[in-house]
C-alpha atoms as a PDB file:
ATOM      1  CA  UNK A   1      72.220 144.755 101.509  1.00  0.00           C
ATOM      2  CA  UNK A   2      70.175 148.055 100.958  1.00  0.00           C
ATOM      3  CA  UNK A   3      66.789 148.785 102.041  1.00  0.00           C
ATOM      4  CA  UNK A   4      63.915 146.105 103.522  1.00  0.00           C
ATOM      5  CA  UNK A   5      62.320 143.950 101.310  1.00  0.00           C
ATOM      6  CA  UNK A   6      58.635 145.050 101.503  1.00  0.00           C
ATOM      7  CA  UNK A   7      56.145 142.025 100.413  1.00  0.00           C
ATOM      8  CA  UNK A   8      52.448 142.129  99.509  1.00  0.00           C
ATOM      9  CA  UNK A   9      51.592 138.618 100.912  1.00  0.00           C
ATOM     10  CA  UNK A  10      48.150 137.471  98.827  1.00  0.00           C
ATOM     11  CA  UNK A  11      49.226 133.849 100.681  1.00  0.00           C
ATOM     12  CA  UNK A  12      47.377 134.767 103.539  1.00  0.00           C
ATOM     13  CA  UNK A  13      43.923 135.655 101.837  1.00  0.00           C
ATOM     14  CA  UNK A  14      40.900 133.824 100.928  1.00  0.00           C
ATOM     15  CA  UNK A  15      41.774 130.294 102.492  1.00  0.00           C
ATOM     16  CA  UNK A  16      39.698 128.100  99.603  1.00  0.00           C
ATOM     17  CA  UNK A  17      42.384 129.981  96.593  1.00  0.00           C
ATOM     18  CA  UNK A  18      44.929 131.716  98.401  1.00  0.00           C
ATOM     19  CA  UNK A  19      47.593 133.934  96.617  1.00  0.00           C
ATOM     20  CA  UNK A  20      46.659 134.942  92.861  1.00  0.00           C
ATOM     21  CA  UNK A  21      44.205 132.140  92.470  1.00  0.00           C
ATOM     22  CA  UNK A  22      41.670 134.001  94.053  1.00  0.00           C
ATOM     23  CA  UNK A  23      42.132 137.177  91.597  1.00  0.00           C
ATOM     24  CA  UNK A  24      42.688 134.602  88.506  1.00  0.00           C
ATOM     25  CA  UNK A  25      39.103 132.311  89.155  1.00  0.00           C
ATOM     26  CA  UNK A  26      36.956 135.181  90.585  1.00  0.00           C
ATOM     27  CA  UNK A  27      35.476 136.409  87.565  1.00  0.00           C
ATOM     28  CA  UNK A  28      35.373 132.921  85.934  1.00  0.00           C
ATOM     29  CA  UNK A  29      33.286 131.493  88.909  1.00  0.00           C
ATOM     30  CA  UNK A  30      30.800 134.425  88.254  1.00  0.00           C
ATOM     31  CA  UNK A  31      30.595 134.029  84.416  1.00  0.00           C
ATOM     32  CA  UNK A  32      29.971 129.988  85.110  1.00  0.00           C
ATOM     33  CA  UNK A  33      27.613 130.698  87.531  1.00  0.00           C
ATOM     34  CA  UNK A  34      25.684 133.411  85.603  1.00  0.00           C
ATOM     35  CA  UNK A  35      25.674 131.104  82.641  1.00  0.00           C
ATOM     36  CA  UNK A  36      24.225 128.260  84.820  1.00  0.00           C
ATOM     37  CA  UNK A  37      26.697 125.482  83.624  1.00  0.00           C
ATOM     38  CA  UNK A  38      26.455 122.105  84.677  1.00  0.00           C
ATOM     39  CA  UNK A  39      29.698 121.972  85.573  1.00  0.00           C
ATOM     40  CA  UNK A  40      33.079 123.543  85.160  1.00  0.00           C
ATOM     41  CA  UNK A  41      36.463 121.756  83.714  1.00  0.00           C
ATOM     42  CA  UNK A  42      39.648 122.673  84.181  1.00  0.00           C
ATOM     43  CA  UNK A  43      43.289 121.580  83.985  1.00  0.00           C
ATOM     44  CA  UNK A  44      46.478 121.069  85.750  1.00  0.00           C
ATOM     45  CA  UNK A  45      48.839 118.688  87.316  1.00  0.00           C
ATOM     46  CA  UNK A  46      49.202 116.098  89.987  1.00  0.00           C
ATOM     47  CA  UNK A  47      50.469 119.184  91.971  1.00  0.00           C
ATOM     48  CA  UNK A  48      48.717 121.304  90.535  1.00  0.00           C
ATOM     49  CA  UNK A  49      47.648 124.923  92.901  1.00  0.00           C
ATOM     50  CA  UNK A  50      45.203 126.147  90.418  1.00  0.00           C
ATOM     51  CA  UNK A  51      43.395 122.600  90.477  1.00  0.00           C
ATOM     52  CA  UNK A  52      43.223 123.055  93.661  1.00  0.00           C
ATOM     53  CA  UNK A  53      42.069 126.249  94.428  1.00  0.00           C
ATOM     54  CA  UNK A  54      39.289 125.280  91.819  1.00  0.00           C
ATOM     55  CA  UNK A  55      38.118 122.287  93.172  1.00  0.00           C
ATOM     56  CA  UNK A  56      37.762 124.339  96.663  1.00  0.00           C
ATOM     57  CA  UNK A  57      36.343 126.885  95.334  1.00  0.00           C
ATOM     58  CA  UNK A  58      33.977 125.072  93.588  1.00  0.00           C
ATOM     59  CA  UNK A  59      32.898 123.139  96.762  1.00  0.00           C
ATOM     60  CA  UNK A  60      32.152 126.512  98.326  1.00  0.00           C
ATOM     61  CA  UNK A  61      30.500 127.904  95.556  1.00  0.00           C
ATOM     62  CA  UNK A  62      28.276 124.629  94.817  1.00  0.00           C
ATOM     63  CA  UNK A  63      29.430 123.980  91.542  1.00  0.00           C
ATOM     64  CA  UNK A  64      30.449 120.960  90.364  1.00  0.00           C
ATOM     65  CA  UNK A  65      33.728 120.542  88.590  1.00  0.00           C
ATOM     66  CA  UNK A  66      36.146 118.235  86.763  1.00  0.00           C
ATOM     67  CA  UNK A  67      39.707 118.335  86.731  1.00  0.00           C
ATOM     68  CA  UNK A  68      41.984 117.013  83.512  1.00  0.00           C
ATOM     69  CA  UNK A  69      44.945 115.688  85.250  1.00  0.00           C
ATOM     70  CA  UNK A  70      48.778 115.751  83.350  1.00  0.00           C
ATOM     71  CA  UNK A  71      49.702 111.806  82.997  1.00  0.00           C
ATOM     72  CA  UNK A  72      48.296 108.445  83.767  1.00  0.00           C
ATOM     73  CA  UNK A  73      46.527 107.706  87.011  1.00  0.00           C
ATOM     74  CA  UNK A  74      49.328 106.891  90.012  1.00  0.00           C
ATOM     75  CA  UNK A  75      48.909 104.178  92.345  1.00  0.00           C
ATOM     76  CA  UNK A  76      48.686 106.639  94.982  1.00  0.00           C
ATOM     77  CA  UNK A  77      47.006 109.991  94.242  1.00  0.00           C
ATOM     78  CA  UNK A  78      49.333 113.140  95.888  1.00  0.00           C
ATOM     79  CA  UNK A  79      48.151 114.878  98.670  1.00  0.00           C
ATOM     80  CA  UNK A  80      46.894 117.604  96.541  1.00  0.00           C
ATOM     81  CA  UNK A  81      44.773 115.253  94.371  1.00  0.00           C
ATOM     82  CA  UNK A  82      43.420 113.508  97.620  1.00  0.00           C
ATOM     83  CA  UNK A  83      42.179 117.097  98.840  1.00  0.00           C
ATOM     84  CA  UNK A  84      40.537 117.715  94.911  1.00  0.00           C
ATOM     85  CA  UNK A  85      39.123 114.970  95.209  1.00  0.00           C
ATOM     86  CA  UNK A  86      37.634 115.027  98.835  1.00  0.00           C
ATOM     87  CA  UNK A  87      36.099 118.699  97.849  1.00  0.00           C
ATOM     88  CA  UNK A  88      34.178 117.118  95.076  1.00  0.00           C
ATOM     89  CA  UNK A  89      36.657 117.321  92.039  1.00  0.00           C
ATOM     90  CA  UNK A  90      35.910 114.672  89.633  1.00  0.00           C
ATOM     91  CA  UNK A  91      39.493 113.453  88.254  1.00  0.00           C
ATOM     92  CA  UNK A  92      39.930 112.778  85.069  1.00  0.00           C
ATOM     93  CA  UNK A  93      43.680 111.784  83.654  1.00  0.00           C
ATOM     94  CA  UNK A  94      45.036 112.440  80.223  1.00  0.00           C
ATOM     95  CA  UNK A  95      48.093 110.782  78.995  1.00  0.00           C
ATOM     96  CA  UNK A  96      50.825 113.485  78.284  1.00  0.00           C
ATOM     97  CA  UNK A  97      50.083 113.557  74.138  1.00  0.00           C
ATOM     98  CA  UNK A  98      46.767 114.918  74.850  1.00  0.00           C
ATOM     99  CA  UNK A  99      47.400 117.130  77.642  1.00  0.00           C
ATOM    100  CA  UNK A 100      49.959 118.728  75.217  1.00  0.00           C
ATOM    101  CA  UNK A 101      47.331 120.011  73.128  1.00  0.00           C
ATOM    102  CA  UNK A 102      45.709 121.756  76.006  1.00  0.00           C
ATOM    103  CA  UNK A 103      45.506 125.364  74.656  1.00  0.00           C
ATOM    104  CA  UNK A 104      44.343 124.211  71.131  1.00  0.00           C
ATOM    105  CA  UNK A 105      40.669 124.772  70.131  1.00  0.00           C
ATOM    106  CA  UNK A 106      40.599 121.115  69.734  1.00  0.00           C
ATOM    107  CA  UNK A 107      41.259 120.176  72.667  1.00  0.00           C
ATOM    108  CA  UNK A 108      38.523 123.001  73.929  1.00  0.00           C
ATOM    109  CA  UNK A 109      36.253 121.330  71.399  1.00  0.00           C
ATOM    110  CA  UNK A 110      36.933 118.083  72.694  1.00  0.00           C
ATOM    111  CA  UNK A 111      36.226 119.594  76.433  1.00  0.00           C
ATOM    112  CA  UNK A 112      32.844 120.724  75.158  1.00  0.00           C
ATOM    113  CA  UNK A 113      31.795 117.483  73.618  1.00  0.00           C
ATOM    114  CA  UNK A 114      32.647 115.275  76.363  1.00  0.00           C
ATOM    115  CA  UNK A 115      31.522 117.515  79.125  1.00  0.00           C
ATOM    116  CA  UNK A 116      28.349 118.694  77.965  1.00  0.00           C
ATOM    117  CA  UNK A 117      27.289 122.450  78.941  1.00  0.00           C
ATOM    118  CA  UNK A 118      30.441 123.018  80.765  1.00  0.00           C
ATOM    119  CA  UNK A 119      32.334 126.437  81.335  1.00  0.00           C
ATOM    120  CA  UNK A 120      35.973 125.230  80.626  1.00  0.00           C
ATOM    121  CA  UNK A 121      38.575 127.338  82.431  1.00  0.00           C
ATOM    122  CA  UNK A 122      42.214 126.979  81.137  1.00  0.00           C
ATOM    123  CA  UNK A 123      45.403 125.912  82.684  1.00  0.00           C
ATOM    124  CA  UNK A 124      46.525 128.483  85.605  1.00  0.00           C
ATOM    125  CA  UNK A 125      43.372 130.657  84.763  1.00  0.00           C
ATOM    126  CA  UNK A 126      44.796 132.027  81.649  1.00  0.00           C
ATOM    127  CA  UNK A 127      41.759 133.555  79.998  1.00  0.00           C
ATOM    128  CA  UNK A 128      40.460 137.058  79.844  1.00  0.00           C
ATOM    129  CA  UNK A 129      38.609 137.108  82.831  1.00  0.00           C
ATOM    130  CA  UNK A 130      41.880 136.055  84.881  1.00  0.00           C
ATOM    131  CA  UNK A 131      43.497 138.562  83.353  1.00  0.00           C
ATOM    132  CA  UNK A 132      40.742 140.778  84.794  1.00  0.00           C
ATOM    133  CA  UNK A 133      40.820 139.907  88.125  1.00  0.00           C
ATOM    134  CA  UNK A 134      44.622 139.786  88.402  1.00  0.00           C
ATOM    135  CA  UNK A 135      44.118 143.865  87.427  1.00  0.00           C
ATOM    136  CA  UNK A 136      42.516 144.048  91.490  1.00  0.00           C
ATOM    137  CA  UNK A 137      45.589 142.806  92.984  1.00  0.00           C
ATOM    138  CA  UNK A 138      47.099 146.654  93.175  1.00  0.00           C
ATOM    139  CA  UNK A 139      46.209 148.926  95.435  1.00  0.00           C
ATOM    140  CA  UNK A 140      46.784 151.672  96.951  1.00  0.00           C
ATOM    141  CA  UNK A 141      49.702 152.091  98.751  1.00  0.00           C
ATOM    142  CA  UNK A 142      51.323 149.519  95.896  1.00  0.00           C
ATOM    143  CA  UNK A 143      51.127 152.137  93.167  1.00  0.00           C
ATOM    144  CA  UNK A 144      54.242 153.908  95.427  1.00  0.00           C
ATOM    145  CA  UNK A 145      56.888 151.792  94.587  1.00  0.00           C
ATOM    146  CA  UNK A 146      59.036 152.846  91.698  1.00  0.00           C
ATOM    147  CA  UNK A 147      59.384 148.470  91.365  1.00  0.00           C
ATOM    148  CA  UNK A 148      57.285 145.328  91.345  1.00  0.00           C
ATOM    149  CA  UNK A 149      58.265 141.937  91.323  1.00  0.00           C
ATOM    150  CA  UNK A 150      56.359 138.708  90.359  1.00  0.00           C
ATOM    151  CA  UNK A 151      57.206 135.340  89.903  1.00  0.00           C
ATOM    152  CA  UNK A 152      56.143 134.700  86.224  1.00  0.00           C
ATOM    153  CA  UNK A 153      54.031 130.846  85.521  1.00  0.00           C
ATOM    154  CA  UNK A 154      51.506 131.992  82.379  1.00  0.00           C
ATOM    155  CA  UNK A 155      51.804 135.378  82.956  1.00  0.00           C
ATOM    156  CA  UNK A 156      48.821 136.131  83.641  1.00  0.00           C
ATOM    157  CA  UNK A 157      49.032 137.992  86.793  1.00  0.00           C
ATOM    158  CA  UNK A 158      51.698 139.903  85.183  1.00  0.00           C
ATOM    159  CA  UNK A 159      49.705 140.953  82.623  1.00  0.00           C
ATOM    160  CA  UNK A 160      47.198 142.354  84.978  1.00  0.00           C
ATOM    161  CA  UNK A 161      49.688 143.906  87.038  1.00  0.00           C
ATOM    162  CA  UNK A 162      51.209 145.415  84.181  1.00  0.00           C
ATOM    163  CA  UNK A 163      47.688 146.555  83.163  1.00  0.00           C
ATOM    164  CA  UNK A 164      46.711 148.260  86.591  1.00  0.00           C
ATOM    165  CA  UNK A 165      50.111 149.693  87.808  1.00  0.00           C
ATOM    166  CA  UNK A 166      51.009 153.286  88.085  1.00  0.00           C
ATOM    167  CA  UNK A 167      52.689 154.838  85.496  1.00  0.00           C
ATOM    168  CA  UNK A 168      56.089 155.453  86.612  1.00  0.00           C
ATOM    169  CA  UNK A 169      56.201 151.643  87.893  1.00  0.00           C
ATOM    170  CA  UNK A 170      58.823 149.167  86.199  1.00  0.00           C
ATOM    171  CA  UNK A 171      58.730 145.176  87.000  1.00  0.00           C
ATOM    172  CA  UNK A 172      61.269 142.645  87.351  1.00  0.00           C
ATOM    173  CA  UNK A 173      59.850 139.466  86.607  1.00  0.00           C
ATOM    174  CA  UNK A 174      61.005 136.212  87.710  1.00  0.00           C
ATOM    175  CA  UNK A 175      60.423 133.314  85.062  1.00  0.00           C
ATOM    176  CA  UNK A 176      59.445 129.501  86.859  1.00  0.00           C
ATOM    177  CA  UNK A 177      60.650 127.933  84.132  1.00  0.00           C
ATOM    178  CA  UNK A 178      62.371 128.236  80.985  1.00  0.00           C
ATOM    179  CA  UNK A 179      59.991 129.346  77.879  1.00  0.00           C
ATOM    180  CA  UNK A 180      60.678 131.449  74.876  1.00  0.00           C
ATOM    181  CA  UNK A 181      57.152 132.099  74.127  1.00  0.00           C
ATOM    182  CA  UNK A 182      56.431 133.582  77.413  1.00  0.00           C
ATOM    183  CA  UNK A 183      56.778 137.104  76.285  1.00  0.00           C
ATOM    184  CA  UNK A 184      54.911 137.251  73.410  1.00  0.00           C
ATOM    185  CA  UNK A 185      52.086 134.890  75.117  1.00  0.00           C
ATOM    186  CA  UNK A 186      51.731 137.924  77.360  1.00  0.00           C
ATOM    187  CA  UNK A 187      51.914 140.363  75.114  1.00  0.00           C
ATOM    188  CA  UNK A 188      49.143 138.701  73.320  1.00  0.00           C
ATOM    189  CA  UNK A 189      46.894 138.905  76.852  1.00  0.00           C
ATOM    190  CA  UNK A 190      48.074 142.927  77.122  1.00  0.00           C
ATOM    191  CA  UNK A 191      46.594 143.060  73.597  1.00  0.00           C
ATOM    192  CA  UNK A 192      43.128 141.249  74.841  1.00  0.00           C
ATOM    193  CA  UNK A 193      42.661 144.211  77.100  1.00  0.00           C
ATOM    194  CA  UNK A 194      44.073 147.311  74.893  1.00  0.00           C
ATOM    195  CA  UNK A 195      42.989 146.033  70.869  1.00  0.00           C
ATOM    196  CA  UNK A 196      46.346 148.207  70.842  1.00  0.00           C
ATOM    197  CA  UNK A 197      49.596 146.474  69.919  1.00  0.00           C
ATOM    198  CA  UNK A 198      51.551 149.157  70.330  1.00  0.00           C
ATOM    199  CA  UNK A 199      50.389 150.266  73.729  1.00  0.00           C
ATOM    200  CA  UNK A 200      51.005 145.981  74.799  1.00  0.00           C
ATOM    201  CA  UNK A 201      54.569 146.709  73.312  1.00  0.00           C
ATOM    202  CA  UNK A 202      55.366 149.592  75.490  1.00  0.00           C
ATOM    203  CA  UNK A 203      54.013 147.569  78.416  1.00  0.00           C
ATOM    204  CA  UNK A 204      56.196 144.311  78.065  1.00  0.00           C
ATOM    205  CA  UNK A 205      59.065 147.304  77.716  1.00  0.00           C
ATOM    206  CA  UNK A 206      58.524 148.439  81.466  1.00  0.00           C
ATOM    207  CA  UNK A 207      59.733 144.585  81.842  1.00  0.00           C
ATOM    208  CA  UNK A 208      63.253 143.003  83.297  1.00  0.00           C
ATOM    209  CA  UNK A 209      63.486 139.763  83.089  1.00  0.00           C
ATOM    210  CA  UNK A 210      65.503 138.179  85.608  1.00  0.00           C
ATOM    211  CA  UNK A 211      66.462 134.316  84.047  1.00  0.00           C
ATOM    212  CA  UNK A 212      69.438 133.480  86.837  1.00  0.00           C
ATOM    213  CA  UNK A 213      67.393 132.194  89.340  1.00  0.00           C
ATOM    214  CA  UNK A 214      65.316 129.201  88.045  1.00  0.00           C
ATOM    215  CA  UNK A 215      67.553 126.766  89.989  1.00  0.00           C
ATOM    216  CA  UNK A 216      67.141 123.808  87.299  1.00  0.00           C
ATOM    217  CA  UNK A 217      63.881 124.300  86.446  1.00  0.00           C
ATOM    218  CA  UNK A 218      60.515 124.177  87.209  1.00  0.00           C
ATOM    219  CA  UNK A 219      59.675 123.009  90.547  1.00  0.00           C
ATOM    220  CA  UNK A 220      63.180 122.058  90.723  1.00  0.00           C
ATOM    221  CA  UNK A 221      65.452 123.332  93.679  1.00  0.00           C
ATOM    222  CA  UNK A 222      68.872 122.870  95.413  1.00  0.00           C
ATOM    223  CA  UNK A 223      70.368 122.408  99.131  1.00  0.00           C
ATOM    224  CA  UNK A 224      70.699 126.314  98.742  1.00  0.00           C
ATOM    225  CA  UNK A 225      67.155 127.030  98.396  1.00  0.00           C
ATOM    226  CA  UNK A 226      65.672 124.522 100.148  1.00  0.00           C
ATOM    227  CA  UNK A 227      67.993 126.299 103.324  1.00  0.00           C
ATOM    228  CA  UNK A 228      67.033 129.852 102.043  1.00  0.00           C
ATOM    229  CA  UNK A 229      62.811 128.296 102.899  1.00  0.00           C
ATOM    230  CA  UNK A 230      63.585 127.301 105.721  1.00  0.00           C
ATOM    231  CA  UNK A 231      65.514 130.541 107.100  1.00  0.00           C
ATOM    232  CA  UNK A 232      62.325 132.422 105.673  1.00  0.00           C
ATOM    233  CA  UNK A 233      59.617 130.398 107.364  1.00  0.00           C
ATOM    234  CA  UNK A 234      61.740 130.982 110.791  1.00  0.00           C
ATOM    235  CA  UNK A 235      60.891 134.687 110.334  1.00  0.00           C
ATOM    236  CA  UNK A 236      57.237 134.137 109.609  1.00  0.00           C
ATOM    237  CA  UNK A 237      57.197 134.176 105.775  1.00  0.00           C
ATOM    238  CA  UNK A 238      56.598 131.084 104.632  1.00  0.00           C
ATOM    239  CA  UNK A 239      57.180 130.629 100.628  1.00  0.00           C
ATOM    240  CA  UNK A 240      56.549 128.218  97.908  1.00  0.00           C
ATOM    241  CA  UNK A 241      59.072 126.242  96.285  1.00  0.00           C
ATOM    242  CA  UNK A 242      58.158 126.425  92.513  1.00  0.00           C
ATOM    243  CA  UNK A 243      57.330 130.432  92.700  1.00  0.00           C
ATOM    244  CA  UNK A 244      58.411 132.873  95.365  1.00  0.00           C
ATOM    245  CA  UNK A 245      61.052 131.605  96.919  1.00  0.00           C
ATOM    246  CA  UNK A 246      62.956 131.615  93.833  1.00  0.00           C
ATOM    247  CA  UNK A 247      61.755 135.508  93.214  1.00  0.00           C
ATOM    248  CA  UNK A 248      62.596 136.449  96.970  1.00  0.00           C
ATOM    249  CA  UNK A 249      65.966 135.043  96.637  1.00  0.00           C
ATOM    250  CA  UNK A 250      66.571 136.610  93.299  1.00  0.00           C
ATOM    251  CA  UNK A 251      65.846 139.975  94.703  1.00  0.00           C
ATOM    252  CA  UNK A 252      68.100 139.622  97.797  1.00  0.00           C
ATOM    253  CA  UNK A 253      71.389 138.288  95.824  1.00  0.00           C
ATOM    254  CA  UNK A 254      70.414 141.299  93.457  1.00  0.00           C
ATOM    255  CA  UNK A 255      70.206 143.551  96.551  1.00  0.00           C
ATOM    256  CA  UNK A 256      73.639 142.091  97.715  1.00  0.00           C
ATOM    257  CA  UNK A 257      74.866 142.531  94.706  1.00  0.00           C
ATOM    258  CA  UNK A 258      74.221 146.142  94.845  1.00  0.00           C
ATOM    259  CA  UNK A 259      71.706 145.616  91.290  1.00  0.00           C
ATOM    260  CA  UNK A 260      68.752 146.934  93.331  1.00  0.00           C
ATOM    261  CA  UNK A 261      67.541 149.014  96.478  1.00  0.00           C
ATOM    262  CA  UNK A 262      65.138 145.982  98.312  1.00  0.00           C
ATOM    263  CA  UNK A 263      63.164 149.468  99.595  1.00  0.00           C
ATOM    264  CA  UNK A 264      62.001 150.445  96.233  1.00  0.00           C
ATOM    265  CA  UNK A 265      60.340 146.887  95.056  1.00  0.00           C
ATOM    266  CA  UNK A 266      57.308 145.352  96.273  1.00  0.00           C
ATOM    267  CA  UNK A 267      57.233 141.503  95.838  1.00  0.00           C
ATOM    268  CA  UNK A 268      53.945 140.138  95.291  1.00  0.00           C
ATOM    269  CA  UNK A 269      53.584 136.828  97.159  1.00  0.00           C
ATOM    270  CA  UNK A 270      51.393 134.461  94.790  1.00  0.00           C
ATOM    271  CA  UNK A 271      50.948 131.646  97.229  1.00  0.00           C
ATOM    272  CA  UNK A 272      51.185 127.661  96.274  1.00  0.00           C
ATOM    273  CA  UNK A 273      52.202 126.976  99.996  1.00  0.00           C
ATOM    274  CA  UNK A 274      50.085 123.669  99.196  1.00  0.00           C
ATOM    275  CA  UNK A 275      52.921 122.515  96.320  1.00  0.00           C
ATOM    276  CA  UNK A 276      55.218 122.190  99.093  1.00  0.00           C
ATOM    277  CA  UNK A 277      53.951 118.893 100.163  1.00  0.00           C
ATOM    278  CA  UNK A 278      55.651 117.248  97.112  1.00  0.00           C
ATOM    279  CA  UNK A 279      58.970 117.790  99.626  1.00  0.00           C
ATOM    280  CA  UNK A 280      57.184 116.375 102.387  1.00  0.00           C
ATOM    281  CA  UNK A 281      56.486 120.121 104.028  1.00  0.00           C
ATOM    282  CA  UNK A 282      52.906 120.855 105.130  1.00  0.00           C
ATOM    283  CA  UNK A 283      51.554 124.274 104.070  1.00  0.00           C
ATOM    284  CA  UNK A 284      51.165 127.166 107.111  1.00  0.00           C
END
């Protein structure tokens, strides 16, 4: 296998919204804040790392919030629920009709009439001002890698890395789940930020989409990967189930295969160590 795998680990910052969260709710806590909302409302599963960074965040920040919850109310609320809930998160659950409509401006109208004077932010942080702050996540010594790869959820933070990357760079992106809108869902954010189609076309083009390592599905996994976490965490890099450890496995089967050098590609590590306590593992 050629080269070391070089990782830019965003799992270990800001403890309340570690990994991407951080970059994805920063400029949507300021914009609620700024607008003096009574609240905020946001949505997300029973798993859910973006309701949770949210609801902590929110607890620091003194803002109250309200998280929309995917399916009826379990018996027993999941241990990422339970910690929503004890940082002030007001649960709300909506059966799995409604929660499909999510992203439609009825649903957003519906959001706005039953919370009043809200700031709604949507699913994963998907809005413009994500976007935004996933465009900090570079830095300098980043921009020297001819490669970066991402695990791929909305695509939002590939969108903003795709937006703040050096010229010469080129991504490989790692779908979580199966979705044939993806691309053109972030093309449509690139074109948020440009007004120029044809500069968010020759973005998406710097693009390789890497499909062969889903294993089943989202959040879905197999005695293989579940062995490939636990080999990781020995060495001191801990990984999610539904995101990176999918990408980091990707990339070293690639590197195997003799597909890539690991020493030209810089994996961004986007966190949800918290998800892994739906396989009984508790986060490090």
């Amino acid at each position: 296998m050629s080269g070391e795998l070089n990782i830019k680990r965003l799992d270990t910052l800001y403890p309340e919204a570690p990994g991407n969260k951080y970059f994805k709710l920063k400029y949507n806590l300021l914009k609620a804040q700024s607008k003096g909302v009574d609240r905020i409302v946001t949505v997300g599963g029973p798993w859910s790392n973006h309701l949770h960074a949210t609801a902590l965040s929110c607890q620091k920040e003194g803002i109250p919030c309200v998280g929309l919850v995917h399916g009826n109310k379990p018996p027993t609320l999941s241990p990422t629920l339970k910690d929503c809930q004890e940082a002030g998160m007001e649960l709300q659950f909506l059966d799995r009709t409604w929660y499909a409509e999510r992203t439609s401006e009825a649903f957003k109208a519906w959001v706005n009439d039953t919370f009043s004077f809200c700031y709604f932010i949507p699913e994963g942080g998907r809005n413009y001002l994500g976007l935004n702050g996933c465009m900090e996540i570079l830095k300098g010594d980043d921009k020297t890698f001819s490669r970066i790869a991402v695990s791929v959820g909305t695509g939002t933070t590939l969108a903003g890395l795709l937006l703040s990357a050096a010229p010469q760079q080129t991504f490989l992106a790692f779908p979580a789940l199966k979705d044939d809108t993806l691309e053109e869902r972030i093309k449509e954010q690139l074109y948020w930020a440009t007004t120029d189609m044809e500069l968010a076309e020759d973005l998406m083009n710097k693009v390789t989409w890497v499909n062969d390592y889903t294993f089943g599905g989202f959040a879905k996994s197999t005695p293989e990967l579940i062995d490939f976490i636990r080999s990781k965490e020995k060495e001191g890099i801990p990984l999610d189930l539904v995101y990176t450890a999918k990408m980091i496995f990707g990339l070293e089967d690639l590197a195997r295969k003799g597909d890539i050098n690991l020493a030209d590609v810089l994996a961004v590590h986007t966190g949800g160590l918290q998800g892994n306590r739906s396989i009984g593992w508790t986060p490090h």
